[in-house]
C-alpha atoms as a PDB file:
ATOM      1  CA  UNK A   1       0.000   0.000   0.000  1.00  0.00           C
ATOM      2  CA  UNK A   2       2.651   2.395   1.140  1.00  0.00           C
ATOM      3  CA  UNK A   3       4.738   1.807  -2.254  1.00  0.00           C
ATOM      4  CA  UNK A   4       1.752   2.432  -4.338  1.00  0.00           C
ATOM      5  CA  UNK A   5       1.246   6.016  -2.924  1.00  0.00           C
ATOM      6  CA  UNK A   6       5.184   6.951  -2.866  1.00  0.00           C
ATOM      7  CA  UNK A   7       5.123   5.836  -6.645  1.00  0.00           C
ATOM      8  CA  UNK A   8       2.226   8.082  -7.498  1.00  0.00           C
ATOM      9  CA  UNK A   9       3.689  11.432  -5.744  1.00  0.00           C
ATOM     10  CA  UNK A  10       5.944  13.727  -7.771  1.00  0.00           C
ATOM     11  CA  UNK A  11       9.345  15.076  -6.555  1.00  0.00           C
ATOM     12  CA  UNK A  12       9.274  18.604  -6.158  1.00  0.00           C
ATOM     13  CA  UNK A  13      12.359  19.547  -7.007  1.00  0.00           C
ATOM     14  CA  UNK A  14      14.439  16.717  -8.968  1.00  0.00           C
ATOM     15  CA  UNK A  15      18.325  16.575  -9.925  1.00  0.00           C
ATOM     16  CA  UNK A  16      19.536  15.001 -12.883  1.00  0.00           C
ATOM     17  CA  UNK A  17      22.619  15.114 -14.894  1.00  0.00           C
ATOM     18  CA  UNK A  18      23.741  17.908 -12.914  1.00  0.00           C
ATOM     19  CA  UNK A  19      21.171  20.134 -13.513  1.00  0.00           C
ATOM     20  CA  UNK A  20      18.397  21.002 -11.101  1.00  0.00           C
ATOM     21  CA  UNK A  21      14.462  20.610 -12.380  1.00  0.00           C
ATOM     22  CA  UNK A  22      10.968  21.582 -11.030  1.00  0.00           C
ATOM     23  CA  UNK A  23       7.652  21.355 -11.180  1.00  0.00           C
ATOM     24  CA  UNK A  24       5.451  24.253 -12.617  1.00  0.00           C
ATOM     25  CA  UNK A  25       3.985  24.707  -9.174  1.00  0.00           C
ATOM     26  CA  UNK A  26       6.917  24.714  -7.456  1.00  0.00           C
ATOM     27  CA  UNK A  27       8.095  27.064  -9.874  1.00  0.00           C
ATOM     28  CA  UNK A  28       5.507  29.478  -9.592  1.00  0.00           C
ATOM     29  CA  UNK A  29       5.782  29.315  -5.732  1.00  0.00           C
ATOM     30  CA  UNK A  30       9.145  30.236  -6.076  1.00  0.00           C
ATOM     31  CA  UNK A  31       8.990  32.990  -7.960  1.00  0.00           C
ATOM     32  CA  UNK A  32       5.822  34.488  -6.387  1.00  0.00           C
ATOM     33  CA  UNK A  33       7.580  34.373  -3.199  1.00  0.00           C
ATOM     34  CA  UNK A  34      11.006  36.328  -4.969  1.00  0.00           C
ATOM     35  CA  UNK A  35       8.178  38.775  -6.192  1.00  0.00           C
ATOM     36  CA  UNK A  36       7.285  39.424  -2.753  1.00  0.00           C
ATOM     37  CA  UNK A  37      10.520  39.565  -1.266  1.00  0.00           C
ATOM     38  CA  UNK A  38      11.273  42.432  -4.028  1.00  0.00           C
ATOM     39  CA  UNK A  39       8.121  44.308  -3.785  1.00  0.00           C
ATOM     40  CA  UNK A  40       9.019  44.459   0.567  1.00  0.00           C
ATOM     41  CA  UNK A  41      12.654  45.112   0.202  1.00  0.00           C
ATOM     42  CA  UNK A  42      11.181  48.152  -2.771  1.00  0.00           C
ATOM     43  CA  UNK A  43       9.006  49.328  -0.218  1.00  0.00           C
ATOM     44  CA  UNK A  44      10.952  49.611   2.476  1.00  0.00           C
ATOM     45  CA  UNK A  45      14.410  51.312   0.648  1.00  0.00           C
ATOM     46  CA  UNK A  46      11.426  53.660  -0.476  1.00  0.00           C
ATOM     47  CA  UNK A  47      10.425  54.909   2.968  1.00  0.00           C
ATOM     48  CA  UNK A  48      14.169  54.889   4.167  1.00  0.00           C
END
């Protein structure tokens, strides 16, 4: 039972050859959360 389930979930983030690969959700999390980060740090150089 436990084998079926880990077969049917998806790495997140997956190396191969080297080279680093994601899913599109993880992607988008990624970058919406870099978006934020620039928006804050914008905001806050702004006031200063």
């Amino acid at each position: 039972m436990e084998r079926q389930q880990n077969q049917n979930q998806v790495k997140k983030i997956m190396f191969k050859d080297g080279k680093m690969y994601f899913t599109k959700e993880t992607e988008r999390r990624i970058f919406f959360f870099m978006t934020l980060i620039v928006l804050a740090s914008g905001a806050v150089i702004k006031l200063f």
